[in-house]
N, C-alpha and C. Protein backbone atom coordinates (compact mmCIF):
# COMPACT_ATOMS: atom_id res chain seq x y z
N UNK A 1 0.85 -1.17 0.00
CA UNK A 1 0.00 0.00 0.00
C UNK A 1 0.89 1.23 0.00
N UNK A 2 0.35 2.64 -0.64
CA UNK A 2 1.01 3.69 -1.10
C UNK A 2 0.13 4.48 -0.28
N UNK A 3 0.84 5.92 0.16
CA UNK A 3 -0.13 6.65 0.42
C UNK A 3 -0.14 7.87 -0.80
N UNK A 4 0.10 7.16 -1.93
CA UNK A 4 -0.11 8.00 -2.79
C UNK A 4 -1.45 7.30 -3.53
N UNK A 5 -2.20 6.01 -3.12
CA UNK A 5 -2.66 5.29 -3.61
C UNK A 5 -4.64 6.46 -3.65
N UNK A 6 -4.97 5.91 -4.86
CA UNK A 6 -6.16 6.43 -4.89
C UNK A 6 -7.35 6.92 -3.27
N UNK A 7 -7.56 8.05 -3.37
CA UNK A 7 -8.75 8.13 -1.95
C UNK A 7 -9.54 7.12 -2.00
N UNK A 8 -10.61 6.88 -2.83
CA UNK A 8 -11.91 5.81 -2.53
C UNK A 8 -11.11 4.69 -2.10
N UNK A 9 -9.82 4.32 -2.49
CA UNK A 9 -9.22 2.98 -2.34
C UNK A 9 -8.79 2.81 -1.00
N UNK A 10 -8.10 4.11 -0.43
CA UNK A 10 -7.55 4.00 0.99
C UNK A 10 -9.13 4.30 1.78
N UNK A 11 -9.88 4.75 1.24
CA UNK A 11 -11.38 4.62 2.53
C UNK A 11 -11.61 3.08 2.42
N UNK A 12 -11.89 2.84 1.02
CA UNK A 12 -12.35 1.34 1.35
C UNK A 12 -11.91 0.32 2.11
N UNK A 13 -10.04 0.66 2.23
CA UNK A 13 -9.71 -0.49 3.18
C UNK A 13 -9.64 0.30 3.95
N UNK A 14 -9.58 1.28 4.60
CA UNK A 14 -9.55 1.67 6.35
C UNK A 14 -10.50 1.14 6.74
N UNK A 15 -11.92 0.84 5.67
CA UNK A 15 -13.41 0.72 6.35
C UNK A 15 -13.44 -1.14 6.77
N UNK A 16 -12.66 -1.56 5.59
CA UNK A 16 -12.10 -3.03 5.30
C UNK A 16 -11.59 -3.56 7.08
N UNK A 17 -11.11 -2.80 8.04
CA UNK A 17 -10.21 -2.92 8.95
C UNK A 17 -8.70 -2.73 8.83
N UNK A 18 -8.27 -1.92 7.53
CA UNK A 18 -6.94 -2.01 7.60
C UNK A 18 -6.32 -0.48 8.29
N UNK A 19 -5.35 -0.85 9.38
CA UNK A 19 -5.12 0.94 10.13
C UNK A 19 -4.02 1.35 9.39
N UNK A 20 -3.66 0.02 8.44
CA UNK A 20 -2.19 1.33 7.36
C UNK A 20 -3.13 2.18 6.59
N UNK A 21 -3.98 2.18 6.14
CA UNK A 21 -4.45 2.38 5.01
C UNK A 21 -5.38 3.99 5.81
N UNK A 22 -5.84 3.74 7.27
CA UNK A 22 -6.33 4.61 7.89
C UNK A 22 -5.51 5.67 8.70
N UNK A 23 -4.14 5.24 8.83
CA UNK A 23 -3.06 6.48 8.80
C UNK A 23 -2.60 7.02 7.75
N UNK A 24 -2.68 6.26 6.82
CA UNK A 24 -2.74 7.26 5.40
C UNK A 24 -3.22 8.17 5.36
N UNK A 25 -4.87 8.47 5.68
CA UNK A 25 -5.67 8.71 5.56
C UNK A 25 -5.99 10.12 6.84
N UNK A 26 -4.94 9.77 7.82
CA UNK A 26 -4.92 10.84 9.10
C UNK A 26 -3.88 11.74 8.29
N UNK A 27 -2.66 10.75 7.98
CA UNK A 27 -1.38 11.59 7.61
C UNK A 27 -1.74 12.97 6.38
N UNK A 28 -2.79 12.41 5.26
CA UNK A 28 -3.06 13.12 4.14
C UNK A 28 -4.05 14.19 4.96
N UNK A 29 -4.71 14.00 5.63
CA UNK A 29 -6.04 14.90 5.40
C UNK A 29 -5.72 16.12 7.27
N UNK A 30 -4.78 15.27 7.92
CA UNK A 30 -5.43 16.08 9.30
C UNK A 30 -4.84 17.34 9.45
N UNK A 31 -3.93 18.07 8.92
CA UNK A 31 -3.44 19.45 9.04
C UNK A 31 -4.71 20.26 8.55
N UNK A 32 -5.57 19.95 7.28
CA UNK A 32 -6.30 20.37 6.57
C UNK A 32 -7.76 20.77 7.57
N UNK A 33 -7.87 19.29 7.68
CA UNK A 33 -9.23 19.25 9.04
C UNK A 33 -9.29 20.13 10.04
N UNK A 34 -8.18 20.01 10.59
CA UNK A 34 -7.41 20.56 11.48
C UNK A 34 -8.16 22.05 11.34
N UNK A 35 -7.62 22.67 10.58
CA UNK A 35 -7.83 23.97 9.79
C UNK A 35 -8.63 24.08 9.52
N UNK A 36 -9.80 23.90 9.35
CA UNK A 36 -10.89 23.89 8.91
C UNK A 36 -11.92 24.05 9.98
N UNK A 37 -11.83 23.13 11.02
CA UNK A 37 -12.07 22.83 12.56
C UNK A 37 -12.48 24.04 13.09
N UNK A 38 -10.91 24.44 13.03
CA UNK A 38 -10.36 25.95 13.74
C UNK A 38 -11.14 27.17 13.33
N UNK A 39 -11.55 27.23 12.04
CA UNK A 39 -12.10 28.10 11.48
C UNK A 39 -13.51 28.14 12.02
N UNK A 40 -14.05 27.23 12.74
CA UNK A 40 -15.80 26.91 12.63
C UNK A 40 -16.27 27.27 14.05
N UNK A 41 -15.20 26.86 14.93
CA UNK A 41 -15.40 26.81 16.30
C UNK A 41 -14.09 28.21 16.88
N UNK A 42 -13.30 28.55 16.18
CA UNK A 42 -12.39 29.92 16.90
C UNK A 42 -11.14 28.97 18.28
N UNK A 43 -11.46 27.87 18.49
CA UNK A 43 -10.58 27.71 19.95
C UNK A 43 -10.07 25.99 19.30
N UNK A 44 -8.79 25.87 20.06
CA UNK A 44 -8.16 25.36 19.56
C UNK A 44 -8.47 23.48 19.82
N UNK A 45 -8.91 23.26 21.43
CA UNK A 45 -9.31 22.54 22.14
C UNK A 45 -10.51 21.57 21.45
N UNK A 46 -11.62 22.41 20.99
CA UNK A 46 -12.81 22.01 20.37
C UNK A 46 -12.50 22.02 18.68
N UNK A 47 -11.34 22.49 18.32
CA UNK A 47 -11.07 21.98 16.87
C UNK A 47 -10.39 20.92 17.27
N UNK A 48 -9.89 20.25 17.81
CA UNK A 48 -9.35 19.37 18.01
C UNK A 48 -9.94 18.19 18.18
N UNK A 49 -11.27 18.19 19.04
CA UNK A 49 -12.15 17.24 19.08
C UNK A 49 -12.73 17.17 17.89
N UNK A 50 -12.94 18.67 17.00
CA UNK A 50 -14.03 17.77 16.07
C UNK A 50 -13.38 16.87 15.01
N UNK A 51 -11.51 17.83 15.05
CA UNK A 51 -10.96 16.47 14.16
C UNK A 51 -11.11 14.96 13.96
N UNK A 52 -10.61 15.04 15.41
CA UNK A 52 -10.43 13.71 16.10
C UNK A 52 -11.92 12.91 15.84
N UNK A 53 -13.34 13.47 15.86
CA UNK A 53 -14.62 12.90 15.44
C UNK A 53 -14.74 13.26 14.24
N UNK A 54 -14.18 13.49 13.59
CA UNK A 54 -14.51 13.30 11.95
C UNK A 54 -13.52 12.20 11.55
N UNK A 55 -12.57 11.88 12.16
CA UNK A 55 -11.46 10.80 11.45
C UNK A 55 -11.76 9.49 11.86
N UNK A 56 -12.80 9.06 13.38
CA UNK A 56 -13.39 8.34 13.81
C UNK A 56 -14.75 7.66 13.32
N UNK A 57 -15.33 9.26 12.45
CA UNK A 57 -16.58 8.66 11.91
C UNK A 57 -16.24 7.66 11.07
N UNK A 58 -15.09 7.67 10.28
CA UNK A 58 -14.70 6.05 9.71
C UNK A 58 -15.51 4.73 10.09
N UNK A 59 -14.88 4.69 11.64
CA UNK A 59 -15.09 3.41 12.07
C UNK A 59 -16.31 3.22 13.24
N UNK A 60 -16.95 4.47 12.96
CA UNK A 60 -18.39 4.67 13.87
C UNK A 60 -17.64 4.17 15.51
N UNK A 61 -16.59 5.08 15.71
CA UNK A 61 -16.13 5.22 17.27
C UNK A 61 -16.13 6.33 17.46
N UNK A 62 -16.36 6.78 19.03
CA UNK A 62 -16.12 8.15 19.54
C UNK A 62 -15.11 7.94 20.97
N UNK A 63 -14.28 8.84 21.03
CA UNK A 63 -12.86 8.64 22.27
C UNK A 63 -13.30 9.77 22.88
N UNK A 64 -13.27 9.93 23.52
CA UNK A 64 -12.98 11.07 24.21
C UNK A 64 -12.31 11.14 25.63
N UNK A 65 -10.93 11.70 25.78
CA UNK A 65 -9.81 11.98 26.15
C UNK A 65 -10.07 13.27 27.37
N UNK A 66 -9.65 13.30 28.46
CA UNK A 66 -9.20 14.39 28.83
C UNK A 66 -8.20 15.23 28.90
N UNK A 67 -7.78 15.81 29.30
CA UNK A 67 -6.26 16.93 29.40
C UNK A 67 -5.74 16.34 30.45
N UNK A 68 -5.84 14.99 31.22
CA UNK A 68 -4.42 14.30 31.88
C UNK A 68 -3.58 13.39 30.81
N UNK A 69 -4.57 13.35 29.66
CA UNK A 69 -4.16 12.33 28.74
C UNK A 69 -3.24 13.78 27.69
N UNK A 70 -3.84 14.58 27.65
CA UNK A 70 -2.93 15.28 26.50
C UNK A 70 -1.98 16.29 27.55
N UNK A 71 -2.09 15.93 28.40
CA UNK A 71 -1.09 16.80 29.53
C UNK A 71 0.17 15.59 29.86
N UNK A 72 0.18 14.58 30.05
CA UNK A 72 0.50 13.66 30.40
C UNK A 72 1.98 13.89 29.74
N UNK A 73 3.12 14.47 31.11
CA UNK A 73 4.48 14.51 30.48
C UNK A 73 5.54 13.12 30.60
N UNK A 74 6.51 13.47 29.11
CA UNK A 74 7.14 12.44 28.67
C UNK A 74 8.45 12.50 30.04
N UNK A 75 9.47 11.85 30.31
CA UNK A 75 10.41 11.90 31.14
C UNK A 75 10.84 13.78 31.27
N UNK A 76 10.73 14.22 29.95
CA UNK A 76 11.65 15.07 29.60
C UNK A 76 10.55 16.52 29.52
N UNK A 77 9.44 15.91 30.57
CA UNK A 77 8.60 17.11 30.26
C UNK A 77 7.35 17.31 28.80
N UNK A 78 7.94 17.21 28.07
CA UNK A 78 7.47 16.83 26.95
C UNK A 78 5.89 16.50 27.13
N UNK A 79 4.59 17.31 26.67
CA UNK A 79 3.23 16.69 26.71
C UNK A 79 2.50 15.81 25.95
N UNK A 80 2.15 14.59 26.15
CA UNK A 80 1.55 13.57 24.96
C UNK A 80 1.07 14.59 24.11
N UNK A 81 -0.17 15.61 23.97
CA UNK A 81 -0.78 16.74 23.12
C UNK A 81 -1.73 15.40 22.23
N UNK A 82 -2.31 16.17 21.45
CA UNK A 82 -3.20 15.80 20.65
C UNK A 82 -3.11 14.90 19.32
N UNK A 83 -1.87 15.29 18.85
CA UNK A 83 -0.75 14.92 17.50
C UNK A 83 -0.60 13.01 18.07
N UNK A 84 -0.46 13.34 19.24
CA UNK A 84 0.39 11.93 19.65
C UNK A 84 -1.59 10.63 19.54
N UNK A 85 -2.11 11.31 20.30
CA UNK A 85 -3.46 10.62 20.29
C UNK A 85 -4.25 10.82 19.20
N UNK A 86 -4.26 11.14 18.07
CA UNK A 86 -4.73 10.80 16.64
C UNK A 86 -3.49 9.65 15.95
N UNK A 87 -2.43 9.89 16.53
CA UNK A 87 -1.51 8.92 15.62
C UNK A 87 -2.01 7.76 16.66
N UNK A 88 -2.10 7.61 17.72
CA UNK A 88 -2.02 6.23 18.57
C UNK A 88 -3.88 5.65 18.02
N UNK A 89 -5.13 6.81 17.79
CA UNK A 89 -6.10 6.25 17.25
C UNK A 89 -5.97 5.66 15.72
N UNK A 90 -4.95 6.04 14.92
CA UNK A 90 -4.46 5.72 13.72
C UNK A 90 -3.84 4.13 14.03
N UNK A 91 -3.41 3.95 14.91
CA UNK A 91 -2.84 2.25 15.21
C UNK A 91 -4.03 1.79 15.27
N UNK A 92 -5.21 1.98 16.52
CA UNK A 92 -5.48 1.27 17.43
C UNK A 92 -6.99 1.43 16.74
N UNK A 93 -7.54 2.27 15.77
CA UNK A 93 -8.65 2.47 15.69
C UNK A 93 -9.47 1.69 15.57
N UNK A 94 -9.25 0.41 15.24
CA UNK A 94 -9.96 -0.56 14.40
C UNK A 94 -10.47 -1.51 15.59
N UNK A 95 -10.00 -1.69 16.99
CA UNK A 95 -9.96 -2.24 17.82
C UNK A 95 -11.28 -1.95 18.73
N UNK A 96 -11.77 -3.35 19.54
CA UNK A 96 -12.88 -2.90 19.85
C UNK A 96 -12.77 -2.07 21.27
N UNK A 97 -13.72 -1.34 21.86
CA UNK A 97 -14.09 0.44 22.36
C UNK A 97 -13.12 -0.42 23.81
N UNK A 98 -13.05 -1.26 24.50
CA UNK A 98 -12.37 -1.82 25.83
C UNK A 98 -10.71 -1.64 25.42
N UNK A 99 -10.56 -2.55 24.24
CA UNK A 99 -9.23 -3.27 23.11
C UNK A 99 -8.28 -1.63 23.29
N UNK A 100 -9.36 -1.04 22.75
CA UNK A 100 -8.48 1.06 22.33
C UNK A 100 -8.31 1.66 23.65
N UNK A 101 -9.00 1.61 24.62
CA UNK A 101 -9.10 2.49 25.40
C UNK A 101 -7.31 1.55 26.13
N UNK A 102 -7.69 0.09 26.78
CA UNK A 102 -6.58 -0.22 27.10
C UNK A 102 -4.82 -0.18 25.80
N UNK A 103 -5.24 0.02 24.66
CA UNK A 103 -3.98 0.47 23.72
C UNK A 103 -3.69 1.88 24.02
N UNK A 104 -4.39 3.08 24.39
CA UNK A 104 -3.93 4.60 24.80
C UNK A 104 -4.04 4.52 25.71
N UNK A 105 -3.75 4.01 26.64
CA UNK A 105 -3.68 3.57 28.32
C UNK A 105 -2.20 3.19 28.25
N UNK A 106 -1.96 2.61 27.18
CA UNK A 106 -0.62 1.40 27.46
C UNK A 106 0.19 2.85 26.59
N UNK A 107 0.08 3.24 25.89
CA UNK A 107 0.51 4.41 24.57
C UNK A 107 1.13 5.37 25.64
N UNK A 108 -0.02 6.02 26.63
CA UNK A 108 0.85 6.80 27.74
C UNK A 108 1.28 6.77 28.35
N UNK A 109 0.93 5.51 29.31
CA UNK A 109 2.19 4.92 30.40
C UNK A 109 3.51 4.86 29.97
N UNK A 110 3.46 4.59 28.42
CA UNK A 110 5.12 4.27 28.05
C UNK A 110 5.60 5.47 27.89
N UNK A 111 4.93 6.11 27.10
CA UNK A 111 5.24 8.00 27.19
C UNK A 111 6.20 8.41 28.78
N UNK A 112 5.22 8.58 28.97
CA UNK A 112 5.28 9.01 30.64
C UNK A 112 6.37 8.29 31.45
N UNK A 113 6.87 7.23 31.06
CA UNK A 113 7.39 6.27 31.90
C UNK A 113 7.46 5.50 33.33
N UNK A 114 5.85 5.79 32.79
CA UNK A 114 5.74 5.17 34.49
C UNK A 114 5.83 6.01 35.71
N UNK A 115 5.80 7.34 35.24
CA UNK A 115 6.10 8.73 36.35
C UNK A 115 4.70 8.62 36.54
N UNK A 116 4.48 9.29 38.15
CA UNK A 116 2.88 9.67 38.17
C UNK A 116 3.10 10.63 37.61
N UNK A 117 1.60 11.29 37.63
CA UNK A 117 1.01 12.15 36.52
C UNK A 117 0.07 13.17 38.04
N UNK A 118 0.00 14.02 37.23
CA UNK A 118 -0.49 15.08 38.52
C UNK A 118 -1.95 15.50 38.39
N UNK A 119 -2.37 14.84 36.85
CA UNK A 119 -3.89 14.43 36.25
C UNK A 119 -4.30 13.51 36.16
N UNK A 120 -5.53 13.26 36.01
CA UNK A 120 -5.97 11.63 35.96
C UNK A 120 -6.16 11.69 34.48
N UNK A 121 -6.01 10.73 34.33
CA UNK A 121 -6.06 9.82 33.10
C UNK A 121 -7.99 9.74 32.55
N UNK A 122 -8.58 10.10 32.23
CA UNK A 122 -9.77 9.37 31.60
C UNK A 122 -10.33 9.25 30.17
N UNK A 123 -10.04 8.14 29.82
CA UNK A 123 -10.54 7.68 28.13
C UNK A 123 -11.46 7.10 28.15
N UNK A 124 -12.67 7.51 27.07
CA UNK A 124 -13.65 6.36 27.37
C UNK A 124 -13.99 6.43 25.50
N UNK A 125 -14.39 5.37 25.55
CA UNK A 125 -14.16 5.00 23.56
C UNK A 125 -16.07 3.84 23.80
N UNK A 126 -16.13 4.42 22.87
CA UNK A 126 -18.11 3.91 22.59
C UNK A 126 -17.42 3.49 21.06
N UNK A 127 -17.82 2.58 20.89
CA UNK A 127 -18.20 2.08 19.33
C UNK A 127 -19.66 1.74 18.84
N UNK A 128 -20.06 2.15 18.02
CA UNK A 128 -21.55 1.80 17.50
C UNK A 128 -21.33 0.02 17.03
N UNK A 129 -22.30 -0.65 17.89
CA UNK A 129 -22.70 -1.83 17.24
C UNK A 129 -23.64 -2.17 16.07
N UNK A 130 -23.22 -2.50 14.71
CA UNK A 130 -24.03 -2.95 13.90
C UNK A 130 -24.64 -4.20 13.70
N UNK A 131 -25.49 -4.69 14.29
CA UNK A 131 -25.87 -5.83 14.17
C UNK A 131 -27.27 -6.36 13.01
């Protein structure tokens, strides 16, 4: 797979379950979104979410993260931020809503290294069941 490879082709397999094909798909489009976001809502926080729920509507999941998770410093200070949790939903997206929440659980502990954190942590990930 290319990420120069046709759009309809990289939706079809992100939708397929494939997450190369759905970081393609973050990598090409999220500066843009991003921007776009920003423009609709003025604040940076709530463009951020709606990114993050437009790149999710893919896979009919919703995350939602607090600021211990995008606060959450690396050894070196360093903040997970937002960048880091669209790339870790770009791995993990495909996974079911328990599966993701414990993959960005495990994503920041390693960040962090195991330092406490002076925020709590809360992720909670809903997936729509189609039955």
């Amino acid at each position: 797979m290319s990420p120069h490879e046709d759009e309809a082709e990289l939706i079809r397999r992100a939708r397929a379950g494939e997450p190369e094909a759905f970081g393609f798909l973050v990598d090409r489009h999220l500066a843009r979104a991003f921007r776009a976001a920003l423009a609709l809502v003025g604040a940076r926080e709530p463009a951020l979410d709606l990114t993050q729920d437009a790149f999710l509507r893919v896979f009919e999941a919703r995350v939602l993260v607090s600021d211990g998770v995008i606060q959450a410093p690396s050894p070196d200070g360093e903040p997970f931020g937002w960048r880091r949790v669209l790339d870790a939903l770009a791995r993990h997206g495909l996974l079911g809503a328990e599966a993701l929440v414990a993959a960005l659980q495990g994503e920041v502990r390693a960040w962090t290294a195991g330092r406490p954190r002076g925020d709590d942590l809360v992720l909670v990930a809903l997936r729509r069941r189609v039955d």
